[in-house]
N, C-alpha and C. Protein backbone atom coordinates (compact mmCIF):
# COMPACT_ATOMS: atom_id res chain seq x y z
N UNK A 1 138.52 77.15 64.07
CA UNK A 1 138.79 78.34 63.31
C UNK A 1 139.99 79.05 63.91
N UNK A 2 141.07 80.16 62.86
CA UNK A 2 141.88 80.46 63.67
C UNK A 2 141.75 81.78 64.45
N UNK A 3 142.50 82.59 64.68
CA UNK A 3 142.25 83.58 65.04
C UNK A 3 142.12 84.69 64.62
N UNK A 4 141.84 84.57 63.57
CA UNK A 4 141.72 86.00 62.20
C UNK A 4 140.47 85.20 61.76
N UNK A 5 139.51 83.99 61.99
CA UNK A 5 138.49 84.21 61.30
C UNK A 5 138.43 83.18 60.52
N UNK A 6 139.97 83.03 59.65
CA UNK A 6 139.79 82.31 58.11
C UNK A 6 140.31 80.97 58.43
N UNK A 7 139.28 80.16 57.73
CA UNK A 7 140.08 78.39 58.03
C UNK A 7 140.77 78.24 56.69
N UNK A 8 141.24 77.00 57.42
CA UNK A 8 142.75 76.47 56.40
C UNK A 8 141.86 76.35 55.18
N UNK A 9 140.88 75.79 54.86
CA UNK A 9 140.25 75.67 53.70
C UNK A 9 139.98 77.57 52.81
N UNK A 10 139.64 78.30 53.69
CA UNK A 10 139.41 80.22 52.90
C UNK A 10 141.12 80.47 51.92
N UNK A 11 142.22 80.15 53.20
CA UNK A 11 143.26 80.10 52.69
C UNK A 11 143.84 79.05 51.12
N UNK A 12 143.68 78.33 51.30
CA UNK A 12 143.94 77.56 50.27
C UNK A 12 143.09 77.69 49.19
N UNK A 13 141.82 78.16 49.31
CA UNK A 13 141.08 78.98 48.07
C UNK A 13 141.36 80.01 47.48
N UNK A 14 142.02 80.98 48.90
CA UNK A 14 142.79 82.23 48.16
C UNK A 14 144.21 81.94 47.35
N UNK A 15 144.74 80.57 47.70
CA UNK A 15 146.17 80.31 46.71
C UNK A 15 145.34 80.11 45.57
N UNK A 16 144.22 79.16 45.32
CA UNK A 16 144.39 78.60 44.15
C UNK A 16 143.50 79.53 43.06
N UNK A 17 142.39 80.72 43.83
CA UNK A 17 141.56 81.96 43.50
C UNK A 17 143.07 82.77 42.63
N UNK A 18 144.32 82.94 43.30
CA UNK A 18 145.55 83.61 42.74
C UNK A 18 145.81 83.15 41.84
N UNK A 19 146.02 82.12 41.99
CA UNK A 19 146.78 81.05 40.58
C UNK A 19 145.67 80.94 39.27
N UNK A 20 144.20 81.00 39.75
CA UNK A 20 143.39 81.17 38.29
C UNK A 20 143.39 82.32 37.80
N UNK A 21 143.64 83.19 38.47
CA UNK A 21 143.61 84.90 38.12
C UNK A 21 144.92 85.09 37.48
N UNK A 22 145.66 84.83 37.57
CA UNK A 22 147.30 85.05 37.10
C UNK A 22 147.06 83.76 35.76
N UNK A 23 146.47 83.00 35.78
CA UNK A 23 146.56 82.63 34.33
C UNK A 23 145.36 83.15 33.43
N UNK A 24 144.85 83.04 34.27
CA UNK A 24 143.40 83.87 32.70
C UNK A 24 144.10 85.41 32.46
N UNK A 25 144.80 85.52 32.94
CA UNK A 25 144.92 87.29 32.88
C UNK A 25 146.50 87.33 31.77
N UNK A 26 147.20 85.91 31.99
CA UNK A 26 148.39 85.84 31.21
C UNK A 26 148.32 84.88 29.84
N UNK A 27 147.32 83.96 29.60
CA UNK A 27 146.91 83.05 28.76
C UNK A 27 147.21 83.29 27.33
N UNK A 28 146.55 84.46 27.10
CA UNK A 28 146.82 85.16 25.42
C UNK A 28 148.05 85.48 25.04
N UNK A 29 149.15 85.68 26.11
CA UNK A 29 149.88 86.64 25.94
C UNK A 29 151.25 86.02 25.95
N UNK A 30 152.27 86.46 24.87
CA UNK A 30 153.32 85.53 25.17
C UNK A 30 154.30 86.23 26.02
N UNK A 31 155.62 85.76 25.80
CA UNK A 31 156.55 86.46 26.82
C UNK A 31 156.68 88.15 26.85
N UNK A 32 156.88 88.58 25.71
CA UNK A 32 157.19 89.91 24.92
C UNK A 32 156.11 90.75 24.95
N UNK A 33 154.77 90.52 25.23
CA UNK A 33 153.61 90.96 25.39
C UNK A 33 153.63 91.12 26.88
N UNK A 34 153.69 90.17 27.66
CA UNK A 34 153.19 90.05 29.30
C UNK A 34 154.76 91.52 29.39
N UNK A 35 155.62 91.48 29.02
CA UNK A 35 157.10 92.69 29.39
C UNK A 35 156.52 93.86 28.83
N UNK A 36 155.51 94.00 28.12
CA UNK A 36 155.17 95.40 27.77
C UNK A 36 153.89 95.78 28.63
N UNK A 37 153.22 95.07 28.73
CA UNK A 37 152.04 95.10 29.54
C UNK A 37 151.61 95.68 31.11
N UNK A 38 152.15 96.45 31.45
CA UNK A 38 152.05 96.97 32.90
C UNK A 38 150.99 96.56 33.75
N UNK A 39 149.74 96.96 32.88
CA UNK A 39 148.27 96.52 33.37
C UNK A 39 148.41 95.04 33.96
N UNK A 40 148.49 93.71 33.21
CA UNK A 40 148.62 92.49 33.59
C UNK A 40 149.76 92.68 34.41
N UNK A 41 151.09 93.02 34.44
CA UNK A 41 152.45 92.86 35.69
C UNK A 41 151.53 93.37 36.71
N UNK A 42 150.70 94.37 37.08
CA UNK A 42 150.42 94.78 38.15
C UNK A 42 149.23 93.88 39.02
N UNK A 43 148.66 93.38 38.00
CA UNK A 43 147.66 92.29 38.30
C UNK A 43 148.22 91.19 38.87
N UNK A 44 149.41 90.65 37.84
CA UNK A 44 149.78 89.41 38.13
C UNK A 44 150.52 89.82 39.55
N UNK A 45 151.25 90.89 40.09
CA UNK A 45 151.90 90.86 41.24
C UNK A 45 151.04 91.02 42.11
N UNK A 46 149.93 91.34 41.98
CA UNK A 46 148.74 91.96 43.12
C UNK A 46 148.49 90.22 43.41
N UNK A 47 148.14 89.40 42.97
CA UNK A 47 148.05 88.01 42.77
C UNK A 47 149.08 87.04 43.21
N UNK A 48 150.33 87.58 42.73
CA UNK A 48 151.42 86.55 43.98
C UNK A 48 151.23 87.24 44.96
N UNK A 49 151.19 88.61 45.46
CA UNK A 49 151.37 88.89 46.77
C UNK A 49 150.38 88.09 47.81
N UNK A 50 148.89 88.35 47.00
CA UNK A 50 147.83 87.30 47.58
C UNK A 50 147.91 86.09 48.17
N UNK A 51 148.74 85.50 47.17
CA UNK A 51 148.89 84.02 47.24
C UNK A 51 150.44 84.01 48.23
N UNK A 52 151.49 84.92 48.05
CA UNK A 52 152.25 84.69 49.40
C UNK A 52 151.75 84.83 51.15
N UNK A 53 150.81 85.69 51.03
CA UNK A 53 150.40 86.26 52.39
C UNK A 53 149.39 85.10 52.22
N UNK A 54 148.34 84.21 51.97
CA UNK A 54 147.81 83.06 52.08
C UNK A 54 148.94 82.06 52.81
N UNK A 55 149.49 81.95 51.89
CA UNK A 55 150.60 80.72 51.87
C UNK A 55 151.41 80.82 53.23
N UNK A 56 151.34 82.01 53.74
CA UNK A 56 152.06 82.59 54.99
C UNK A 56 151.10 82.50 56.04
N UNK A 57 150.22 82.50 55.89
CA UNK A 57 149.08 82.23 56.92
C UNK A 57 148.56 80.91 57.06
N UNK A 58 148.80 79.86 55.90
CA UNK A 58 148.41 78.48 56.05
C UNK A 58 149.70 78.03 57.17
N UNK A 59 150.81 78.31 57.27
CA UNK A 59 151.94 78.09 57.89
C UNK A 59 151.63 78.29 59.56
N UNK A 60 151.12 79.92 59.38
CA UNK A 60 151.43 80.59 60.62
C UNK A 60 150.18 79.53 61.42
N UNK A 61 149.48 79.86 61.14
CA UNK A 61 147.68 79.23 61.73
C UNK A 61 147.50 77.80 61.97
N UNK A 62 148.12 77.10 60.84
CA UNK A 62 147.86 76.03 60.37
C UNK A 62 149.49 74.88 60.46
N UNK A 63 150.46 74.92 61.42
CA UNK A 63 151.52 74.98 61.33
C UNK A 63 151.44 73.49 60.87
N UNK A 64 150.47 72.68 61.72
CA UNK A 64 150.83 70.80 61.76
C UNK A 64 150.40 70.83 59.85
N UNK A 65 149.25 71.18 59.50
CA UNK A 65 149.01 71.34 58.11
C UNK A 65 150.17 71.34 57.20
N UNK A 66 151.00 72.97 57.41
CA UNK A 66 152.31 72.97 56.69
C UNK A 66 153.24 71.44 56.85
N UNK A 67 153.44 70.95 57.78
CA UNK A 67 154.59 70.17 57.96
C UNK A 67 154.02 68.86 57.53
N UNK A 68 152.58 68.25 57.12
CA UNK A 68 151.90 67.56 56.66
C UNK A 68 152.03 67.70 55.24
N UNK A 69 152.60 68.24 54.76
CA UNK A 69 152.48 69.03 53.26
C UNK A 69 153.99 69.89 52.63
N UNK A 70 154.84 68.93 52.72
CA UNK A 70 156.12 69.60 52.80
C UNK A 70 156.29 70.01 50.96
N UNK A 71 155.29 69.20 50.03
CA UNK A 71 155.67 69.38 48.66
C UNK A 71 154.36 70.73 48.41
N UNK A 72 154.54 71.89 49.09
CA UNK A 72 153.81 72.80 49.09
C UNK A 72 154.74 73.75 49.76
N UNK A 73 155.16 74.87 48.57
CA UNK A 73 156.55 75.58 49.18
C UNK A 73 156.01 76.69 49.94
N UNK A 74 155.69 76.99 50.59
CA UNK A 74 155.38 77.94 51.50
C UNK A 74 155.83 79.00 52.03
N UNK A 75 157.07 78.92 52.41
CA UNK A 75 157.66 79.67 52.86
C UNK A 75 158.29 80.49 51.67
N UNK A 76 158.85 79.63 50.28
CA UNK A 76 158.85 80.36 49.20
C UNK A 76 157.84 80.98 48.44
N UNK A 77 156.62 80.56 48.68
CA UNK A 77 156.00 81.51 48.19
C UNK A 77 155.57 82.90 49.03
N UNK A 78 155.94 82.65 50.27
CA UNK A 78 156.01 83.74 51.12
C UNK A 78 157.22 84.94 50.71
N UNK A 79 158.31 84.22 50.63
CA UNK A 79 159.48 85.13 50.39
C UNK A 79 159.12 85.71 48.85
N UNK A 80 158.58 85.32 47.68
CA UNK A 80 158.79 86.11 46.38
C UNK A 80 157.29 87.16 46.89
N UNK A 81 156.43 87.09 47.78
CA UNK A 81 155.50 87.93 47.96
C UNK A 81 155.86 89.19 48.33
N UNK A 82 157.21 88.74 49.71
CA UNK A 82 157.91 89.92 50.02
C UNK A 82 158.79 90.55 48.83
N UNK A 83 159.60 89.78 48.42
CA UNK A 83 160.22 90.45 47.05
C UNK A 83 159.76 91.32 46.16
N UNK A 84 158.71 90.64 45.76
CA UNK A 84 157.97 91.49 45.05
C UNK A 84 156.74 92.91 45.61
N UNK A 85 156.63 92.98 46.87
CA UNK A 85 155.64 93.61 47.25
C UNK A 85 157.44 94.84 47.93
N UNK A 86 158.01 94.32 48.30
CA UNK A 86 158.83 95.37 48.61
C UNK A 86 159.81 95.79 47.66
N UNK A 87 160.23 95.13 47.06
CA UNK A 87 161.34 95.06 45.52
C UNK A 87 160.58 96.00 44.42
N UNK A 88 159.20 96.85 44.87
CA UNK A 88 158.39 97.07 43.65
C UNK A 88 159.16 97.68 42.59
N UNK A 89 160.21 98.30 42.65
CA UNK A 89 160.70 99.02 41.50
C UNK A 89 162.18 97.96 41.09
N UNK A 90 162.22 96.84 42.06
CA UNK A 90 163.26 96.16 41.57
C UNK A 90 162.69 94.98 40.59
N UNK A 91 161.31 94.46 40.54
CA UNK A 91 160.90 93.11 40.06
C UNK A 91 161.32 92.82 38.48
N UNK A 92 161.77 91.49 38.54
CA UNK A 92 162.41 90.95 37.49
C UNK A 92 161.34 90.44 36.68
N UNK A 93 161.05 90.49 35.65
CA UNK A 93 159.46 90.76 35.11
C UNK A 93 159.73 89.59 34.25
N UNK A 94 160.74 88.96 33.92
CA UNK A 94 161.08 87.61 33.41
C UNK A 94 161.28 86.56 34.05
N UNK A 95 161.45 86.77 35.44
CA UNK A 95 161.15 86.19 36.33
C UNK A 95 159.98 85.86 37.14
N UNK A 96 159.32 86.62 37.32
CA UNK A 96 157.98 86.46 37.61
C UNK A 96 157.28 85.88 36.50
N UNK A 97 157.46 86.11 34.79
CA UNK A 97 156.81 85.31 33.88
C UNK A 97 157.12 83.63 33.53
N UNK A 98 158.50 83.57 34.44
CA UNK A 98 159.36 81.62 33.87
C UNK A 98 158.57 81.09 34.98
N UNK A 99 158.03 82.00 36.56
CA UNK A 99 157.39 81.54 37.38
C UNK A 99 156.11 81.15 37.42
N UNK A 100 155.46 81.58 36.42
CA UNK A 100 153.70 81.85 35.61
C UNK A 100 153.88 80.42 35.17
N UNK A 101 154.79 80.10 34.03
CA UNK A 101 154.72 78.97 33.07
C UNK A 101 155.64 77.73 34.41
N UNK A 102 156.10 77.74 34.99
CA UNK A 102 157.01 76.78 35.37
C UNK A 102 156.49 76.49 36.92
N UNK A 103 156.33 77.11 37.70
CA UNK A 103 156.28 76.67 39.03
C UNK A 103 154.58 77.08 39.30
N UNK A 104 153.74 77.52 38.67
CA UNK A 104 152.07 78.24 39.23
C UNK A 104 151.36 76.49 38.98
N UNK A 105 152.11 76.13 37.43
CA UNK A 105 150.84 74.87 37.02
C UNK A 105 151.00 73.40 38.36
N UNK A 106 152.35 73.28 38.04
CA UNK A 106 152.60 72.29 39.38
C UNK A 106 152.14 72.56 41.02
N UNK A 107 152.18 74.11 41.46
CA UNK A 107 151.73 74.70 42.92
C UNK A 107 149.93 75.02 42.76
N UNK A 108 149.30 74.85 41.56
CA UNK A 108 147.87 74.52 41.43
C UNK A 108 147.31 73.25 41.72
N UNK A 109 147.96 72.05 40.97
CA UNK A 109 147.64 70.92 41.10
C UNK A 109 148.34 70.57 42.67
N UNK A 110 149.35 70.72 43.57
CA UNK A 110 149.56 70.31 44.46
C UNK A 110 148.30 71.12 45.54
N UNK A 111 148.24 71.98 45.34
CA UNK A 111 147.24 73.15 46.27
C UNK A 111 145.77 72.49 46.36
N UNK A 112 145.61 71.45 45.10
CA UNK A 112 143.93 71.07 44.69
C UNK A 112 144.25 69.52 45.42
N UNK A 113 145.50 69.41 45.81
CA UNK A 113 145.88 67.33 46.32
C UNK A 113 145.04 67.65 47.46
N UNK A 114 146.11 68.99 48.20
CA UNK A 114 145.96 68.98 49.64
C UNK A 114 144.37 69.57 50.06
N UNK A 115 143.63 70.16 49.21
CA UNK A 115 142.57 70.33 49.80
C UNK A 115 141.32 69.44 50.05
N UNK A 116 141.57 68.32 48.60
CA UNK A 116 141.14 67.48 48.55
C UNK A 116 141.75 66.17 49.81
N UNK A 117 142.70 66.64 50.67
CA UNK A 117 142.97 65.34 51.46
C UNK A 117 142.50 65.97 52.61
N UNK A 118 141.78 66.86 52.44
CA UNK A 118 140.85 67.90 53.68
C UNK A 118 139.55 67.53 53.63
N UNK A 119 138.88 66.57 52.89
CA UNK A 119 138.16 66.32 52.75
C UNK A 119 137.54 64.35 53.21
């Protein structure tokens, strides 16, 4: 176990716990809907931030893990956590939505390889 408690397995539940929450919460909704929607942007960012500070702790804790797992961006999902958790009045809200449809479905299924090769 590491030293906060949480094993590599709590972490990698909290990426992929993010990634189901950010799509059930965006599913109905198309582009033009999710840009008016404040309620869901605030959700969905509460949810990458989650999943960056995970993703930042599978690294920190878990370093041989990370480098075992190089098709698991980590460190980028660390950096848009900061972006967005400090950028709050800067976030590109079309950006965070091409990131929903384009990079969440592929960083789900890679997130479900590696836990399963934990097994």
């Amino acid at each position: 176990m590491s030293k906060d408690g949480q094993r590599l397995e709590d972490y990698l539940a909290h990426m992929l716990q993010a990634i189901e929450r950010i799509t059930r919460y965006t599913e109905l909704l198309d582009e033009v809907a999710f840009l008016q929607n404040e309620l869901v942007q605030d959700a969905v960012i509460r949810n990458l931030e989650i999943l960056g500070e995970a993703s930042n702790n599978v690294q920190r804790h878990y370093p041989e893990f990370a480098a075992q797992h190089p098709e698991l961006p980590l460190a980028f999902a660390y950096q848009m956590r900061n972006a967005v958790a400090h950028g709050y009045f800067k976030v590109d809200y079309e950006i965070v939505w091409t990131t929903i449809h384009t990079d969440l479905p592929g960083l789900y299924g890679r997130v479900q390889d590696a836990v399963s090769s934990l097994a």
